[in-house]
N, C-alpha and C. Protein backbone atom coordinates (compact mmCIF):
# COMPACT_ATOMS: atom_id res chain seq x y z
N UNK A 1 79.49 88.33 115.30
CA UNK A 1 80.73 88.92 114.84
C UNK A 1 80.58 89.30 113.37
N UNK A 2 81.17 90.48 113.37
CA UNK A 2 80.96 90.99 111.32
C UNK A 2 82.76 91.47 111.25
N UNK A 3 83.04 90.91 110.17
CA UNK A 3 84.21 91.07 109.70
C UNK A 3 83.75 91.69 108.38
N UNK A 4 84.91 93.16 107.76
CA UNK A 4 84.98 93.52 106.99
C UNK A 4 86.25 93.48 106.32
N UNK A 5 85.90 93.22 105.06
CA UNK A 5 86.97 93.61 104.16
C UNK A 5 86.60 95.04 102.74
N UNK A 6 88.27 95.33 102.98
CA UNK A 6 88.31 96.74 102.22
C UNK A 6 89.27 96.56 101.23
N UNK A 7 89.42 97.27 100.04
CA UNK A 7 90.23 96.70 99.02
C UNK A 7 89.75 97.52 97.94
N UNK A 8 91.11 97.58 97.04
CA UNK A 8 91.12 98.80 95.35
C UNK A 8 90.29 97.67 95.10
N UNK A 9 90.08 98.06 93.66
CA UNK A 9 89.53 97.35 92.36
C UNK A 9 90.45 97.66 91.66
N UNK A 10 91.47 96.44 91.81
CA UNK A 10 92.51 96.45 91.04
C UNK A 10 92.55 94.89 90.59
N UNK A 11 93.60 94.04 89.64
CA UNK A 11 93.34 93.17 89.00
C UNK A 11 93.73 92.36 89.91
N UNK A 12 94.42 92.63 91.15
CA UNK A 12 95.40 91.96 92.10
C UNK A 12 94.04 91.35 92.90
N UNK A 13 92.79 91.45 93.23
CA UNK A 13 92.02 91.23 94.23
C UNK A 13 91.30 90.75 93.76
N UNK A 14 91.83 88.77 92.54
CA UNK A 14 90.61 88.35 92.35
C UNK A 14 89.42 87.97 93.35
N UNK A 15 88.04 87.47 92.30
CA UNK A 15 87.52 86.91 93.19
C UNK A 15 87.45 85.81 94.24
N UNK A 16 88.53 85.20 93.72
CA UNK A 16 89.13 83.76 94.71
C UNK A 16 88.91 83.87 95.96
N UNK A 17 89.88 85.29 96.39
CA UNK A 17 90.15 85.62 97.70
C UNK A 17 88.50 85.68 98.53
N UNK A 18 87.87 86.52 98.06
CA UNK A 18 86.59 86.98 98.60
C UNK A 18 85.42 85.35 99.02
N UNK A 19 85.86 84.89 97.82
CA UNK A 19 84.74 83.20 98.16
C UNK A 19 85.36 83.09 99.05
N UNK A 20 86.38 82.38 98.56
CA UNK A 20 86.96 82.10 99.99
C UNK A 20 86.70 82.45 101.19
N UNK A 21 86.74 83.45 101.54
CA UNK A 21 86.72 84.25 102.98
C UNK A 21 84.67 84.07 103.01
N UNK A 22 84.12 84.21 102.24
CA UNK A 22 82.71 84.28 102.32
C UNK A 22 82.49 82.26 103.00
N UNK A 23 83.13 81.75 101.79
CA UNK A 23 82.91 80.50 102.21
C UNK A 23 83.05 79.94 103.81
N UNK A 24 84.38 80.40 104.46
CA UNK A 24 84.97 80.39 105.60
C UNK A 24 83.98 81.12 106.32
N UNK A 25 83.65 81.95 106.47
CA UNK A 25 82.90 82.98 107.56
C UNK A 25 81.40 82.26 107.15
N UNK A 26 80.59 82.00 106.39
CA UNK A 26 79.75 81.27 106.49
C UNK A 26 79.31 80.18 106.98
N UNK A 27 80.48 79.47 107.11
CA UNK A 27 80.65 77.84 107.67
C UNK A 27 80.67 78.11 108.86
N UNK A 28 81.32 79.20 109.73
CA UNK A 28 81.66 79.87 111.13
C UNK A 28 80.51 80.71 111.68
N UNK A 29 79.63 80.66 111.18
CA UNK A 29 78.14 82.17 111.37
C UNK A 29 79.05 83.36 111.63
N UNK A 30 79.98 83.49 110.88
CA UNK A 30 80.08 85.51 110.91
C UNK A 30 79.96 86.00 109.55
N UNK A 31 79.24 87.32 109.82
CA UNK A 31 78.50 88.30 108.78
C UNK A 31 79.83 88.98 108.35
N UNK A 32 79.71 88.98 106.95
CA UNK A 32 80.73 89.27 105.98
C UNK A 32 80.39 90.48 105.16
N UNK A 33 80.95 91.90 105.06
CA UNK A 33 80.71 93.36 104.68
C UNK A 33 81.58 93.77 103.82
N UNK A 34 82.02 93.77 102.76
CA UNK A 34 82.96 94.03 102.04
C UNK A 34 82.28 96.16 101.31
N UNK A 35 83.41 96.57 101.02
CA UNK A 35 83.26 97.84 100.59
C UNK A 35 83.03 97.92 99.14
N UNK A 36 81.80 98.98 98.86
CA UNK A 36 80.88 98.57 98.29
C UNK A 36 81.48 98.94 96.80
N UNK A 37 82.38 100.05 96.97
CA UNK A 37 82.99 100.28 95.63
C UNK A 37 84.02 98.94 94.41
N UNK A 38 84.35 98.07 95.58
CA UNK A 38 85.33 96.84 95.62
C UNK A 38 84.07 95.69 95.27
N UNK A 39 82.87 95.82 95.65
CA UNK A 39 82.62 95.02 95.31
C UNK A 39 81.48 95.34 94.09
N UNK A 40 81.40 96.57 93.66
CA UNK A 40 80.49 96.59 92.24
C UNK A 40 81.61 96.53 91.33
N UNK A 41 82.97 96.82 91.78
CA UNK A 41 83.92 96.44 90.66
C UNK A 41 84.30 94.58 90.33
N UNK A 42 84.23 93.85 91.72
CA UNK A 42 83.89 92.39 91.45
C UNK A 42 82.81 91.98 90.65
N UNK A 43 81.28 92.67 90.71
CA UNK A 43 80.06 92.23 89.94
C UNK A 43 80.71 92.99 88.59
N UNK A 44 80.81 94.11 87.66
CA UNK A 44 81.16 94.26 86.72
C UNK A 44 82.45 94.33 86.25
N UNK A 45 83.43 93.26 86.78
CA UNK A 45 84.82 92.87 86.10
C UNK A 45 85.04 91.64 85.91
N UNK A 46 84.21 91.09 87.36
CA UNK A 46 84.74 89.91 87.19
C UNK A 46 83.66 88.77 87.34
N UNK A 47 82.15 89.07 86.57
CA UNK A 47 81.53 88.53 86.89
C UNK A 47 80.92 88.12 88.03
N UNK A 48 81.22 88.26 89.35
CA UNK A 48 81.10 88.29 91.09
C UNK A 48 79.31 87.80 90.80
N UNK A 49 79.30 86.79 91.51
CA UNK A 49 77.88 86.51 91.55
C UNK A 49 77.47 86.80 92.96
N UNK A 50 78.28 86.52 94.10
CA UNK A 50 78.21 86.55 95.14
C UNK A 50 77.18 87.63 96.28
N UNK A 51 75.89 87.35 96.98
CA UNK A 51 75.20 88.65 97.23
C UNK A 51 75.35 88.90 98.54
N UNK A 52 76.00 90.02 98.64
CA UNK A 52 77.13 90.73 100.02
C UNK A 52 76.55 91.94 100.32
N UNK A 53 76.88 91.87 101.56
CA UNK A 53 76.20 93.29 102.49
C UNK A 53 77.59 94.13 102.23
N UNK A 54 77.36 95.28 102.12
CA UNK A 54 78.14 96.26 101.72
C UNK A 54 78.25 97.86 102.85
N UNK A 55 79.39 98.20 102.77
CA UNK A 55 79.37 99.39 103.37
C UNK A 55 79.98 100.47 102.46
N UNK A 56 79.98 102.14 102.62
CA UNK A 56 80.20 102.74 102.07
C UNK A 56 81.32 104.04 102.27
N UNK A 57 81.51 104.10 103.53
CA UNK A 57 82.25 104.89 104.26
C UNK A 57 82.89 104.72 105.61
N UNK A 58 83.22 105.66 106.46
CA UNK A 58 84.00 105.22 107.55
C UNK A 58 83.25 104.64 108.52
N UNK A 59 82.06 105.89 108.84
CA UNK A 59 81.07 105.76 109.79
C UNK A 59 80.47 104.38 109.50
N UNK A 60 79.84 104.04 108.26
CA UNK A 60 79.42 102.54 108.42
C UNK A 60 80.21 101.67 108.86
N UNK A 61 81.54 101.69 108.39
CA UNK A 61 82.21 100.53 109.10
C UNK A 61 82.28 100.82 110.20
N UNK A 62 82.89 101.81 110.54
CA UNK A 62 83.39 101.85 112.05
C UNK A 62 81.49 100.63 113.11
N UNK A 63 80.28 101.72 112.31
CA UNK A 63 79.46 100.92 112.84
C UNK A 63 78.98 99.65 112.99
N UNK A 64 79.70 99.13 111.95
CA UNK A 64 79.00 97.66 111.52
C UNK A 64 80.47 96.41 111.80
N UNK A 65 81.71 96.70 111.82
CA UNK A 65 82.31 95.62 112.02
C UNK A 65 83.13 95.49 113.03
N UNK A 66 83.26 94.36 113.21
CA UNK A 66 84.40 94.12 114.82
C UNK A 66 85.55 93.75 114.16
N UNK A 67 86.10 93.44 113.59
CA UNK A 67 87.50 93.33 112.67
C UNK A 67 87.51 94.19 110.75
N UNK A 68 88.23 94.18 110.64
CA UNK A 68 88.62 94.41 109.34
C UNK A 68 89.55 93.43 108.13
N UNK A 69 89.92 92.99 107.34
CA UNK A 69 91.00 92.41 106.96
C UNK A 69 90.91 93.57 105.53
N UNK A 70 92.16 94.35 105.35
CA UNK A 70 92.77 94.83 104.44
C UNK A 70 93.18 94.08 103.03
N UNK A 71 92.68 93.79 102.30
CA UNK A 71 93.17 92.88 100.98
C UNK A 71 94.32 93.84 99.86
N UNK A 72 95.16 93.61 100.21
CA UNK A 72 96.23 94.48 99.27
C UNK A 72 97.16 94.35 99.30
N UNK A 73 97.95 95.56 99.54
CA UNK A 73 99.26 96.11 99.75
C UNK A 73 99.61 97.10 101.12
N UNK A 74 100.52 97.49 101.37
CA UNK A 74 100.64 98.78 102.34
C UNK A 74 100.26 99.57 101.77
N UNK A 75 99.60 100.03 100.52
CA UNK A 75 98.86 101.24 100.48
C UNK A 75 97.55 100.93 100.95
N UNK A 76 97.12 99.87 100.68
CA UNK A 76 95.78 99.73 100.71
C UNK A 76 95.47 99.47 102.14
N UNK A 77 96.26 98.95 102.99
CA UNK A 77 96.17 98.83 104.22
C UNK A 77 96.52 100.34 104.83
N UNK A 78 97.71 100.97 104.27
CA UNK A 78 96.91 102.65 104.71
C UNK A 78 95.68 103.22 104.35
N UNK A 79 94.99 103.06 103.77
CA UNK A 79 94.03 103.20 103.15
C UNK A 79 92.77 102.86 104.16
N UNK A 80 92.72 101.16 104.54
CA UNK A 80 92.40 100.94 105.49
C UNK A 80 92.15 101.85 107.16
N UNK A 81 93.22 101.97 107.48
CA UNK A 81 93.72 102.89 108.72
C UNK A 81 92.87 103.80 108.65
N UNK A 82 92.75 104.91 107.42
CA UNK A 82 92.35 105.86 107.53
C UNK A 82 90.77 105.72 107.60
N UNK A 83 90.35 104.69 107.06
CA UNK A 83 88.67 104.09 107.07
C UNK A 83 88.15 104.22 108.86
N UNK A 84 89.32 103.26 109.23
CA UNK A 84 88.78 102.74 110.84
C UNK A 84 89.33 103.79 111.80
N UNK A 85 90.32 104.65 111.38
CA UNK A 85 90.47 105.59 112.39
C UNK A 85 90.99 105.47 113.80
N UNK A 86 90.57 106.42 114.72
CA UNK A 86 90.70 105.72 116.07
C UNK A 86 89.89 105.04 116.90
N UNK A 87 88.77 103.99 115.76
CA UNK A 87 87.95 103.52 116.61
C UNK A 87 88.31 101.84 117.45
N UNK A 88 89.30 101.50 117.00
CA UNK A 88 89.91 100.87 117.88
C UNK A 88 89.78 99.53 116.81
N UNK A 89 88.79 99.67 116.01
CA UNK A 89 88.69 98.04 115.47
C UNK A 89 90.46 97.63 114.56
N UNK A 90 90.39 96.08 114.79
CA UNK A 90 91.91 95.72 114.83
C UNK A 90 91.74 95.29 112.95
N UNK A 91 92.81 95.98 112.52
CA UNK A 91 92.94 95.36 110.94
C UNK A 91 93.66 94.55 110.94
N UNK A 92 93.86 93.70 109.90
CA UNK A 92 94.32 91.75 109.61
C UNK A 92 94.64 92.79 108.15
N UNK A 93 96.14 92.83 107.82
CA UNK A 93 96.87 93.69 106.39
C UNK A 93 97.08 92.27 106.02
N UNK A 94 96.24 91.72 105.20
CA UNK A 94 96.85 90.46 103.48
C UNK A 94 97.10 91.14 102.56
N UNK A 95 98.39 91.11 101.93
CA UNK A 95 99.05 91.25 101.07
C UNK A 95 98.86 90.28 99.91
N UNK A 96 98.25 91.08 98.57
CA UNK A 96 98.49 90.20 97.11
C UNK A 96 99.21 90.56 96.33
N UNK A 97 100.34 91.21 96.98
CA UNK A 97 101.44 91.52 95.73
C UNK A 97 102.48 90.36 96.75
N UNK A 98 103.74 91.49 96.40
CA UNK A 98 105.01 90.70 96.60
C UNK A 98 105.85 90.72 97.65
N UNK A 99 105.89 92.29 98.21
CA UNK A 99 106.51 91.91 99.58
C UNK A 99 105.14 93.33 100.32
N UNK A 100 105.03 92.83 102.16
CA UNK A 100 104.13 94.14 102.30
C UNK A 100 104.99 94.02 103.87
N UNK A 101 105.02 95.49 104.07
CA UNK A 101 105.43 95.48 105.40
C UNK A 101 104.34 95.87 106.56
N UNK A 102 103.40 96.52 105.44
CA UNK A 102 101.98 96.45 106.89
C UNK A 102 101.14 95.35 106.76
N UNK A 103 101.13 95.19 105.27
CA UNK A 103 99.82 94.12 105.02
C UNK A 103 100.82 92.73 105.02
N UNK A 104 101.02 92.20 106.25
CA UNK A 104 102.08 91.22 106.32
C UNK A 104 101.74 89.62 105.99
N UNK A 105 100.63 89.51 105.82
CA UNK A 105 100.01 88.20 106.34
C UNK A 105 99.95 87.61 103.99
N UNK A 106 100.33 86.67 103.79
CA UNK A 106 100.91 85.91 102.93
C UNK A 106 98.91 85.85 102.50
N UNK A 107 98.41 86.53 101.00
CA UNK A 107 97.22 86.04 100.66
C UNK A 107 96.92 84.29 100.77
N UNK A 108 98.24 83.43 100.53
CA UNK A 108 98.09 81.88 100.69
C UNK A 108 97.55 81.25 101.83
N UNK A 109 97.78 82.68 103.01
CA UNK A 109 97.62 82.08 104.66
C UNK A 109 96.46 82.84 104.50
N UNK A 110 95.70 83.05 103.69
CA UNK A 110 94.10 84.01 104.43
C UNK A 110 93.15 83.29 105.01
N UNK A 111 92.96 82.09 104.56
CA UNK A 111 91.47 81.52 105.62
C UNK A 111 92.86 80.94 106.99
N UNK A 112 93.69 80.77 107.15
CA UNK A 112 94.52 80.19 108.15
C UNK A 112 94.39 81.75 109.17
N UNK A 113 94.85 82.90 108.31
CA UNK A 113 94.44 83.82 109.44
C UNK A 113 93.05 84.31 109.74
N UNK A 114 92.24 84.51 108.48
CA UNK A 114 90.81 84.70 109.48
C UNK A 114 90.04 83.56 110.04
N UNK A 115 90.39 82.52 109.73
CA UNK A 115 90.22 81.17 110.92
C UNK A 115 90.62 82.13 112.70
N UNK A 116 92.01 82.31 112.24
CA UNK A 116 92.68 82.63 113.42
C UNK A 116 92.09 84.03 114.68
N UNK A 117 91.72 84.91 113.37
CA UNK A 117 91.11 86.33 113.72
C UNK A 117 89.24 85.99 114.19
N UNK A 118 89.04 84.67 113.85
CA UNK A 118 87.41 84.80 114.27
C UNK A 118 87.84 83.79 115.67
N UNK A 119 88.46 83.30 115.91
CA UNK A 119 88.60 82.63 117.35
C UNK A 119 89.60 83.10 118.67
N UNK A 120 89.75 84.57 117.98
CA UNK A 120 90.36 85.77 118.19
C UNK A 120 91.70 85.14 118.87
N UNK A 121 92.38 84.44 118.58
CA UNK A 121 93.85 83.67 118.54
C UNK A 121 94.73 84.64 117.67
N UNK A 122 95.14 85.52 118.33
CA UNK A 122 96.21 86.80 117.52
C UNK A 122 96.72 88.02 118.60
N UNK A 123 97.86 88.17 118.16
CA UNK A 123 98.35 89.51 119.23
C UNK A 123 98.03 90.75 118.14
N UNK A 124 97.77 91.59 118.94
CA UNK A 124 97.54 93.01 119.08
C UNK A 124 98.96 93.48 118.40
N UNK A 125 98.81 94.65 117.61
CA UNK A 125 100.13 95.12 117.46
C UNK A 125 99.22 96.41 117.54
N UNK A 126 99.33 97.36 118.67
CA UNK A 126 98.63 98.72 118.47
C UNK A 126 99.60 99.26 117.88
N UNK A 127 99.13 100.34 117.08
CA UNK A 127 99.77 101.70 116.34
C UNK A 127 99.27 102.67 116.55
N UNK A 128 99.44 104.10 116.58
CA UNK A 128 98.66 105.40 117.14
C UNK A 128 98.78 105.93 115.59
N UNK A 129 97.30 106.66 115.33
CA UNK A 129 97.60 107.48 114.27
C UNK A 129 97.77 108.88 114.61
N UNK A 130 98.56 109.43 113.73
CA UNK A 130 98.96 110.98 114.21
C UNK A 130 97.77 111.40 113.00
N UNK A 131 97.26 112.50 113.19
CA UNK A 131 95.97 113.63 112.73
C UNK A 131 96.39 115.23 112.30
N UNK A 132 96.43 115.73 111.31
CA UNK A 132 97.14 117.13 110.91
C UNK A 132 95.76 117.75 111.38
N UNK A 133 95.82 118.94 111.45
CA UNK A 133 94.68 119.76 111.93
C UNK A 133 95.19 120.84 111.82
N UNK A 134 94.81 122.19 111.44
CA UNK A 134 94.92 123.86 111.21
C UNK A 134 95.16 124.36 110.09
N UNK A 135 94.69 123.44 108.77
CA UNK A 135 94.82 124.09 107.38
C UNK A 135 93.03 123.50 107.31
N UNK A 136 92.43 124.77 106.46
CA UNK A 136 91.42 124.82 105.92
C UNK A 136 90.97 123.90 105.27
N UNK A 137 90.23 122.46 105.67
CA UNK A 137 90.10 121.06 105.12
C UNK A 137 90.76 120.89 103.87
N UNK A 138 92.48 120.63 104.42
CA UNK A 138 93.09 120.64 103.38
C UNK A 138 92.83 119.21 103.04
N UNK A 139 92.98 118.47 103.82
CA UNK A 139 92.16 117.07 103.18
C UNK A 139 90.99 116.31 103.42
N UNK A 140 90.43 117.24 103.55
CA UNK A 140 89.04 116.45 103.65
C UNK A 140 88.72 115.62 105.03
N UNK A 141 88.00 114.84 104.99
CA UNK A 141 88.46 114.30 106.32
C UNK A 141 88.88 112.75 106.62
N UNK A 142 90.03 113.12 105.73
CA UNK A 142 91.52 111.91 105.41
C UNK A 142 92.52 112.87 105.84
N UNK A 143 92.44 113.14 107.22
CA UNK A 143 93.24 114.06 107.81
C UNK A 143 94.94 113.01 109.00
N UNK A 144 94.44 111.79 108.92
CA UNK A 144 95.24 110.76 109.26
C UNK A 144 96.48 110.13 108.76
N UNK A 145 97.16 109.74 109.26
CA UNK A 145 98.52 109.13 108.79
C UNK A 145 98.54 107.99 109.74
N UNK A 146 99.60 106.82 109.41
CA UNK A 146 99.96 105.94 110.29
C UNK A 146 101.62 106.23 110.92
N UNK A 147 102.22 106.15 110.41
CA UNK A 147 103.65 106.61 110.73
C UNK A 147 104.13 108.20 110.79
N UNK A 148 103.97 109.39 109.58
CA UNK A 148 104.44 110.15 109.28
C UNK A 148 103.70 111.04 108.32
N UNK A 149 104.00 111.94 108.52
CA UNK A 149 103.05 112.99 107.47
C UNK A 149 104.62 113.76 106.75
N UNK A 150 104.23 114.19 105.56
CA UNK A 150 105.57 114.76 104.96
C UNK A 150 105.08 116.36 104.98
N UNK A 151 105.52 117.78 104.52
CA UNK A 151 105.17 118.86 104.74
C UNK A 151 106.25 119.22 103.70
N UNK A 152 105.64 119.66 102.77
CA UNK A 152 105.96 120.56 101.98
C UNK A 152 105.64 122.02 101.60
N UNK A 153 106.52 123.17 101.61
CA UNK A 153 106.06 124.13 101.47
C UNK A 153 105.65 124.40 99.85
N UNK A 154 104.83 126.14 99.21
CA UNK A 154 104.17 125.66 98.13
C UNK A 154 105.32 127.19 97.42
N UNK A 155 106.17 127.11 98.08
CA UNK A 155 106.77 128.62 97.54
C UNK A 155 108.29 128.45 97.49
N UNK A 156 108.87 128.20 96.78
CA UNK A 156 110.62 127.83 96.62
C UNK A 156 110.91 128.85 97.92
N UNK A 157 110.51 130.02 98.15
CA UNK A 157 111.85 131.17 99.42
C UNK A 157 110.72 130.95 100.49
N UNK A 158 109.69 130.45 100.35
CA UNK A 158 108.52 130.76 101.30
C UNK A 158 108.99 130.01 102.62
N UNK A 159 108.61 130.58 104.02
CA UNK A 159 109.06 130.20 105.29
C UNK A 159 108.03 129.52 105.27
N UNK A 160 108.17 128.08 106.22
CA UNK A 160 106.60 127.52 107.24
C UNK A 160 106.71 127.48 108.52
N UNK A 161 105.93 127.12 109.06
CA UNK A 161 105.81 127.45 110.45
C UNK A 161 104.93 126.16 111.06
N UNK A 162 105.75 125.13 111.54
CA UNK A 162 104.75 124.51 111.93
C UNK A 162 104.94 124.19 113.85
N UNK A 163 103.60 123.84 114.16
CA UNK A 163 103.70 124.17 116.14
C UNK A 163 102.96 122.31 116.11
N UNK A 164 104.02 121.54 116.82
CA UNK A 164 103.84 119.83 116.81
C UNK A 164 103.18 120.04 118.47
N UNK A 165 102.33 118.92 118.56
CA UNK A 165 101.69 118.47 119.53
C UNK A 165 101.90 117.05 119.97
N UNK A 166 101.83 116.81 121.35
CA UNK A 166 102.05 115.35 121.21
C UNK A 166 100.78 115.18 122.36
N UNK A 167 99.58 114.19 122.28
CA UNK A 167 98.57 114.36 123.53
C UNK A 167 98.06 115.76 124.05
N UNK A 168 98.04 116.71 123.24
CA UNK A 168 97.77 117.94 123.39
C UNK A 168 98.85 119.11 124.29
N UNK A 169 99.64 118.26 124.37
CA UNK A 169 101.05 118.99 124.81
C UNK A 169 102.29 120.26 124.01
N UNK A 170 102.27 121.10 123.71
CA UNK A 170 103.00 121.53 122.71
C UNK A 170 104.86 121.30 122.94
């Protein structure tokens, strides 16, 4: 089993959290992958001694882990989403701020839930992501949402025109 974690380099994501979870998944034999930008910001912020297998993009994760745990906020757990896509792997949203409505799980309860997530003792909450498609890689390919996409036009009188799909249904 390889569990990944994804996360800003922000001041909110000391290193506490990460031993921790390294410590825990070590004691358990599962391989621990953290994202690689998150964690050269742990080696030059915060001293991070810790030596971690790293990934760099979607495709690696999607290839390399069977869970995820999100370290953040609901942004960062959207953030997340858009990493894993529709490949089905299940994200674990810990929250280190103050209130999160995706990243629900209390940073105090993190080895209590990835205890929980490696003896796979957890319900499923599926979500479908909706995907924009027919503007000229207007975003790259962070073309995903979890709930809602907003649409703004770029012309105060300008008309838009948009044609919704649901399962390829118009």
């Amino acid at each position: 089993m390889t569990i990944a974690v994804y996360a800003r380099s922000t001041k909110d994501n000391l290193p506490v959290y990460i031993e921790q979870l390294y410590n825990l998944l070590t004691k358990e034999k599962v391989k621990l992958i953290i994202f690689k930008e998150f964690y050269e910001f742990l080696k030059t912020e915060h001293n991070f001694k810790l030596d971690l297998n790293t990934y760099s993009n979607s495709e690696e994760l999607i290839s390399k882990a069977d869970y995820v745990i999100s370290l953040g906020g609901d942004g960062t757990m959207l953030e997340t989403v858009s990493l894993v896509r529709k490949s089905g792997i299940p994200v674990l949203g810990v929250n280190t701020g103050r209130l999160g409505f995706l990243a629900n799980v209390n940073k105090d309860d993190l080895e209590k839930a990835a205890t929980l997530l490696i003896k796979e003792k957890f319900t499923l909450d599926k979500r479908e992501l909706i995907e924009l498609s027919g503007c000229d890689n207007c975003f790259g390919d962070v073309n995903y949402a979890l709930n809602e996409f907003t649409v703004h036009k770029q012309e105060g009188g300008a008309m838009i025109h948009i044609d919704t799909y649901v399962d390829g249904v118009f």
